[in-house]
C-alpha atoms as a PDB file:
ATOM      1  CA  UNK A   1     -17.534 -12.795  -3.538  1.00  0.00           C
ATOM      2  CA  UNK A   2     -16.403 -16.286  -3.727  1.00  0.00           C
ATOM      3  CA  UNK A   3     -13.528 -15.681  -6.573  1.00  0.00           C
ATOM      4  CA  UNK A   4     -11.781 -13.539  -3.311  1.00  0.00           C
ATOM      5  CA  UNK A   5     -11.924 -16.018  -0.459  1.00  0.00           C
ATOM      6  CA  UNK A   6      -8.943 -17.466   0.663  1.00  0.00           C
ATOM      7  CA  UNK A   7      -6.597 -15.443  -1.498  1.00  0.00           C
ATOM      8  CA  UNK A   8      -3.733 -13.038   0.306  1.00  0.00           C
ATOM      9  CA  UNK A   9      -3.638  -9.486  -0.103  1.00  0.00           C
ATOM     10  CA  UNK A  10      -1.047  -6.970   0.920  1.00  0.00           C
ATOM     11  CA  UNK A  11      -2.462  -3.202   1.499  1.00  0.00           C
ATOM     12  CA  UNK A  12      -0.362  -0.481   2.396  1.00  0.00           C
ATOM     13  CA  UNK A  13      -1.792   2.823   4.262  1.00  0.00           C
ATOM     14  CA  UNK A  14      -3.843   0.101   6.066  1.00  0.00           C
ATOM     15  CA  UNK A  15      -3.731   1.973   8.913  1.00  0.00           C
ATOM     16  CA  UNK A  16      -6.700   4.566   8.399  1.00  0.00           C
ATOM     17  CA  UNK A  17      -8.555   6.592   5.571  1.00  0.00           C
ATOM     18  CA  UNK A  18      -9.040   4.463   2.127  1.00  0.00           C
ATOM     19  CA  UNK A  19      -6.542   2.021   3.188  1.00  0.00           C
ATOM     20  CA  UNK A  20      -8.232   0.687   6.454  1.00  0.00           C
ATOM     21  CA  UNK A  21     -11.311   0.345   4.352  1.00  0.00           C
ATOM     22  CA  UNK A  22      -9.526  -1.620   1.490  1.00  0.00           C
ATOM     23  CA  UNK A  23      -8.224  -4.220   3.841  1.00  0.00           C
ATOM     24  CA  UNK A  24     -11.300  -4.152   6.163  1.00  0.00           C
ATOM     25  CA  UNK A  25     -13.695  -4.446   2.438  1.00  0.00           C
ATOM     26  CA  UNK A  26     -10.862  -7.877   1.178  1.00  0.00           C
ATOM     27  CA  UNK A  27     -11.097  -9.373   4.432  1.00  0.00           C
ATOM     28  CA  UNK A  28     -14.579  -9.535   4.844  1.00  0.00           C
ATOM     29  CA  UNK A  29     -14.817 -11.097   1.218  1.00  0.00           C
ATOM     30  CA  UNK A  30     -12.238 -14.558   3.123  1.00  0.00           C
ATOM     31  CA  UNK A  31      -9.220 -12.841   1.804  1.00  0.00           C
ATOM     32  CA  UNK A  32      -6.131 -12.908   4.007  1.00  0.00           C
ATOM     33  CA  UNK A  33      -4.948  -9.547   4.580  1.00  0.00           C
ATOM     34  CA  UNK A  34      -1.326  -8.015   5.351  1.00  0.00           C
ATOM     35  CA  UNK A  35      -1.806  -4.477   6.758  1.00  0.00           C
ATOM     36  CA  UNK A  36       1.308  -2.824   5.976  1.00  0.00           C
ATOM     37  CA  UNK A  37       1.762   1.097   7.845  1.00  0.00           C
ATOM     38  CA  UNK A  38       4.370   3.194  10.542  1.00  0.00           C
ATOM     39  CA  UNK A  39       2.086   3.057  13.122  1.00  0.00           C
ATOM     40  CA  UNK A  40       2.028   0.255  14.551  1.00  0.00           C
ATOM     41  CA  UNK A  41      -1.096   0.764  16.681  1.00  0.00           C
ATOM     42  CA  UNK A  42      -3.348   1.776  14.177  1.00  0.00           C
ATOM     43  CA  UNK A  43      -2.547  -1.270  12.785  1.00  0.00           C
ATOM     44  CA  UNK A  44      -3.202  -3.306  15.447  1.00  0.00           C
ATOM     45  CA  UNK A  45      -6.403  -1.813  15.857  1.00  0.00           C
ATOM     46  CA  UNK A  46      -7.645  -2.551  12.236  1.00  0.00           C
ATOM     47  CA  UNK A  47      -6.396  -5.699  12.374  1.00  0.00           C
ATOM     48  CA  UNK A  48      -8.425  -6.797  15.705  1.00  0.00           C
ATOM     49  CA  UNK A  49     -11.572  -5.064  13.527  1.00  0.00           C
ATOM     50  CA  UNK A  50     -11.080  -7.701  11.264  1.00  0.00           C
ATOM     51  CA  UNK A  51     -10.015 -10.672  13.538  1.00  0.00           C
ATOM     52  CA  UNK A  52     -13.323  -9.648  15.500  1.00  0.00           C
ATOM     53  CA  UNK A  53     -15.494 -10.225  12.094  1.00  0.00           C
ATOM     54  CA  UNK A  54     -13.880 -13.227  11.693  1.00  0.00           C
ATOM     55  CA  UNK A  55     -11.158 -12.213   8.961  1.00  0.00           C
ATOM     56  CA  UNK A  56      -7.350 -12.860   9.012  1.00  0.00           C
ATOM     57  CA  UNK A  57      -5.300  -9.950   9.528  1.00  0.00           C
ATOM     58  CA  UNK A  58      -1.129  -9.551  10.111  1.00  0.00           C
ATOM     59  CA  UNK A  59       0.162  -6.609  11.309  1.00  0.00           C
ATOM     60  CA  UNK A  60       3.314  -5.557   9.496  1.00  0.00           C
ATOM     61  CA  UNK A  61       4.608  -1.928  10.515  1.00  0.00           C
ATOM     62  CA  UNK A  62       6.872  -0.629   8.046  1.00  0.00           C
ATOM     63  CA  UNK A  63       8.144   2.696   6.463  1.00  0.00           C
ATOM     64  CA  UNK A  64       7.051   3.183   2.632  1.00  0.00           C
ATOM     65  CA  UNK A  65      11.006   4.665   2.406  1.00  0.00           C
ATOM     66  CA  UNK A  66      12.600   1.583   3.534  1.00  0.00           C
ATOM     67  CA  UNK A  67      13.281  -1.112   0.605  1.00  0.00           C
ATOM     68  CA  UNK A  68      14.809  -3.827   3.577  1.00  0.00           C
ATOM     69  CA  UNK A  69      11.403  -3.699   5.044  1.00  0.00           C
ATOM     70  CA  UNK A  70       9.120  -3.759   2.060  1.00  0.00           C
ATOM     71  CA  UNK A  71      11.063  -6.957   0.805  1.00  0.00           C
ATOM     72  CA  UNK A  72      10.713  -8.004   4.452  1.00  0.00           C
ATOM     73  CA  UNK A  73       6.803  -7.383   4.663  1.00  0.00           C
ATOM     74  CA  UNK A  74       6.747  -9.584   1.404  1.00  0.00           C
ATOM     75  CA  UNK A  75       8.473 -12.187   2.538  1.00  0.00           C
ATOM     76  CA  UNK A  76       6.715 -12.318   6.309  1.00  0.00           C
ATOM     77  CA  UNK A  77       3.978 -12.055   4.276  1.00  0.00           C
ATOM     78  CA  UNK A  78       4.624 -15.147   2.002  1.00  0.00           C
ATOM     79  CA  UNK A  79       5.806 -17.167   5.006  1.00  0.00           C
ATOM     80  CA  UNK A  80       2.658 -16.003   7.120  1.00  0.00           C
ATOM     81  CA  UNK A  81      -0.082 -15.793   4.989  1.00  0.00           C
ATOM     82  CA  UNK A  82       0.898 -17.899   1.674  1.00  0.00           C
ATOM     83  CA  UNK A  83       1.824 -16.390  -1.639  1.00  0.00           C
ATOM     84  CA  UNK A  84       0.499 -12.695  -2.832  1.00  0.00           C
ATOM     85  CA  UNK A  85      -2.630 -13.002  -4.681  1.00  0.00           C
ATOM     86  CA  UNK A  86      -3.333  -8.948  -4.198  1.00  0.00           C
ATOM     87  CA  UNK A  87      -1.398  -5.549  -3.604  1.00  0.00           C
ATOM     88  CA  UNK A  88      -3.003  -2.662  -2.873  1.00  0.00           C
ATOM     89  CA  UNK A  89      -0.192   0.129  -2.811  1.00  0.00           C
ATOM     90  CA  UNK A  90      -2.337   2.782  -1.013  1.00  0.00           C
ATOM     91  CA  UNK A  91       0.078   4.580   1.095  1.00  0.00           C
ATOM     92  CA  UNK A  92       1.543   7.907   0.377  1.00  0.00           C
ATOM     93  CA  UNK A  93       2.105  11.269   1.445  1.00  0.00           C
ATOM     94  CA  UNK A  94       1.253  15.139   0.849  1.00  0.00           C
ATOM     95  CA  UNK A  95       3.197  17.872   0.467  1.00  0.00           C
ATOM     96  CA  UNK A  96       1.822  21.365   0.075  1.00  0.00           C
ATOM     97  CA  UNK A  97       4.730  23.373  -0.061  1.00  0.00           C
ATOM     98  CA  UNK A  98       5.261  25.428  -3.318  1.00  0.00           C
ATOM     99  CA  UNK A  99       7.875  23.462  -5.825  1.00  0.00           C
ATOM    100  CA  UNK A 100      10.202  26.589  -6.040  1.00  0.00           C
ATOM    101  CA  UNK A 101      10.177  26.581  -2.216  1.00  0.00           C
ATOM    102  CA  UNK A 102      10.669  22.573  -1.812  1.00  0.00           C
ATOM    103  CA  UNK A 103      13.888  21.472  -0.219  1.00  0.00           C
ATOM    104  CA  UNK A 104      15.595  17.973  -1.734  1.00  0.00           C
ATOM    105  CA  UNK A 105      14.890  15.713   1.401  1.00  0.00           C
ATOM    106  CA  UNK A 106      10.685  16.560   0.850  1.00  0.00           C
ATOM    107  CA  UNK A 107      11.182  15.990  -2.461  1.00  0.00           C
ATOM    108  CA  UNK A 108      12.857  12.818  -2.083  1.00  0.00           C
ATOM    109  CA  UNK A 109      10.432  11.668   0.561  1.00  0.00           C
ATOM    110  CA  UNK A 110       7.948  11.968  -1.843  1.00  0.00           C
ATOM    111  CA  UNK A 111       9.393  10.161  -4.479  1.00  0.00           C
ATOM    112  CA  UNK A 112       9.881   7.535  -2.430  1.00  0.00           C
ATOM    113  CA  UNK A 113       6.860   6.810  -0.504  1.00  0.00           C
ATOM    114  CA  UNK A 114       4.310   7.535  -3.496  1.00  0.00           C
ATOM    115  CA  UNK A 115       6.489   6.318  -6.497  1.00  0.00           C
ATOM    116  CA  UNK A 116       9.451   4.049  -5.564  1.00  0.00           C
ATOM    117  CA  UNK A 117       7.353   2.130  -2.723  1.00  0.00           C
ATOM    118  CA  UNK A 118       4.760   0.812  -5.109  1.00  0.00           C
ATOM    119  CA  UNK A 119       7.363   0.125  -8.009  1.00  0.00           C
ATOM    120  CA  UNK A 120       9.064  -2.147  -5.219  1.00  0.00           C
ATOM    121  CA  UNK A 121       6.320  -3.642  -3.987  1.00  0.00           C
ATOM    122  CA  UNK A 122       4.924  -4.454  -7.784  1.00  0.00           C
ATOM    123  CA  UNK A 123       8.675  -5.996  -8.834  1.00  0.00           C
ATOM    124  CA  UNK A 124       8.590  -8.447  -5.210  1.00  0.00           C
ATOM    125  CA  UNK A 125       4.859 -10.189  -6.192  1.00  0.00           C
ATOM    126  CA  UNK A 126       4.388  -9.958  -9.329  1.00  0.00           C
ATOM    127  CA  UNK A 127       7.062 -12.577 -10.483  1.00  0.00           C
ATOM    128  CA  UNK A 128       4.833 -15.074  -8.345  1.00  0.00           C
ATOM    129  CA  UNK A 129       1.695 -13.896  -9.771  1.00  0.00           C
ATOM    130  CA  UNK A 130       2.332 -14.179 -13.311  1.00  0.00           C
ATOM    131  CA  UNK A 131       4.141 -17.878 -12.090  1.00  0.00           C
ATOM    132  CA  UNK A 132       0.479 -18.876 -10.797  1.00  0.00           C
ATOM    133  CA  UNK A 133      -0.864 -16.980 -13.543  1.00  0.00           C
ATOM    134  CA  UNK A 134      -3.300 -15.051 -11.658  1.00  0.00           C
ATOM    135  CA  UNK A 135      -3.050 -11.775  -9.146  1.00  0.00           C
ATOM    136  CA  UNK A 136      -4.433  -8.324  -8.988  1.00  0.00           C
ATOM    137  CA  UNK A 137      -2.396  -4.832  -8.520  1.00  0.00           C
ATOM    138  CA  UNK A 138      -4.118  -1.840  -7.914  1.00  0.00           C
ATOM    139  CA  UNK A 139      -2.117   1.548  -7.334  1.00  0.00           C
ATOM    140  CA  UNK A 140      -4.183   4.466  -5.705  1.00  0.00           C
ATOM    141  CA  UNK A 141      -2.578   7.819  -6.298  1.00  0.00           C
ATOM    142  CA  UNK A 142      -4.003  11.224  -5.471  1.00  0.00           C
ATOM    143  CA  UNK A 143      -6.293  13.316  -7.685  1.00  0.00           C
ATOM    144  CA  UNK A 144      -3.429  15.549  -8.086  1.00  0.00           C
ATOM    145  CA  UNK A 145      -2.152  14.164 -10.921  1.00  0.00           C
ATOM    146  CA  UNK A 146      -5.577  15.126 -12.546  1.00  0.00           C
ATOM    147  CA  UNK A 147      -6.013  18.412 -11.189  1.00  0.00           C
ATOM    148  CA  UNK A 148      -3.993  21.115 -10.184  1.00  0.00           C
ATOM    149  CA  UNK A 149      -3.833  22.195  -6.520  1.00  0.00           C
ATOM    150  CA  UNK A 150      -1.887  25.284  -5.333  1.00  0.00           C
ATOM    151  CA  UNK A 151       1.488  24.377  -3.381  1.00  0.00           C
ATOM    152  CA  UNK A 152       1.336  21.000  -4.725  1.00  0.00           C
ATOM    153  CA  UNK A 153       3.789  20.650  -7.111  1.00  0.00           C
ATOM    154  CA  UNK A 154       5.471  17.505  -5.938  1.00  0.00           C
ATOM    155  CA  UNK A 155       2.199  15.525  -5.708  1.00  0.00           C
ATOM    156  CA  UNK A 156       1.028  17.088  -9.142  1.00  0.00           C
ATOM    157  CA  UNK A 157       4.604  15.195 -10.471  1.00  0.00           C
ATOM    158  CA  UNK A 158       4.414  12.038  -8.540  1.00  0.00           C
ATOM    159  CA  UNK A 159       0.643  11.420  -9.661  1.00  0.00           C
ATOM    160  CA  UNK A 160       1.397  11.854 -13.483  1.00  0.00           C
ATOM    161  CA  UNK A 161       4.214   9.279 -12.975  1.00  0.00           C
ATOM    162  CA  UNK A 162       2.235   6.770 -11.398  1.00  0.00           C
ATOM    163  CA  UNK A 163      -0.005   7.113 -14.209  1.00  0.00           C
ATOM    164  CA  UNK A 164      -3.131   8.858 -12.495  1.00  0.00           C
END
């Protein structure tokens, strides 16, 4: 798909599952991918996947929870790669404990890494996409906002926000 080659993408949860195959799928197509995950290894081996097809691939470890190093991924990633033409907010988390047994901290975790993350993320790239009047933002959340699924009462909440 010529339209995606030499754009930049940034994909969070690039580190396995639907994420790996997001970045792996855009960096096959020429684009320029930031892989953006905690574990730093499973990074590094998606992103030698891709160098070894020929793609471009930086590894950027970061926690979904921490704002300093989202607006630091951005920026590494603007400096690095050039300006962000794609986000792919695919990272989150599960909880299956039942809502009237949640404590505050799980609660907030998931708030954070499915909800505030992405919101973040969104505010940091889109100012420069609407400036070059052209970008792409797609937010994966769980089929849990859709359906309901015993003992998952803070994914059932986080989904509807996102808009699933």
């Amino acid at each position: 798909m010529e339209a995606l080659k030499d754009t930049v993408a940034i994909v969070t949860g690039a580190s396995s599952g639907i994420g790996e195959g997001i970045a792996t799928m855009l960096a096959a197509e020429g684009v320029r991918v930031a892989l953006i995950a905690r574990r730093h290894h499973e990074l590094q081996r998606v992103a030698e996947a891709i160098r070894n097809l020929g793609g471009t691939a930086l590894v950027a470890p970061a926690n979904l929870r921490d704002e300093q190093a989202l607006r630091a991924v951005v920026e590494q990633t603007r400096n690095r790669l050039g300006p962000v033409d794609i986000l792919v907010n695919c990272g989150g988390i599960v909880e299956t404990t039942p809502i009237h047994e949640l404590d505050m901290q799980t609660w907030d975790a998931c708030l954070e890494v499915n909800l505030r993350a992405p919101t973040l993320l969104c505010a940091a790239v889109l100012p420069g996409m609407r400036e070059r009047k052209r970008g792409y933002i797609v937010n994966i959340a769980s089929e849990a906002g859709v359906f309901v699924y015993a003992s998952m009462g803070p994914m059932r909440s986080v989904s509807t926000r996102c808009g699933s």
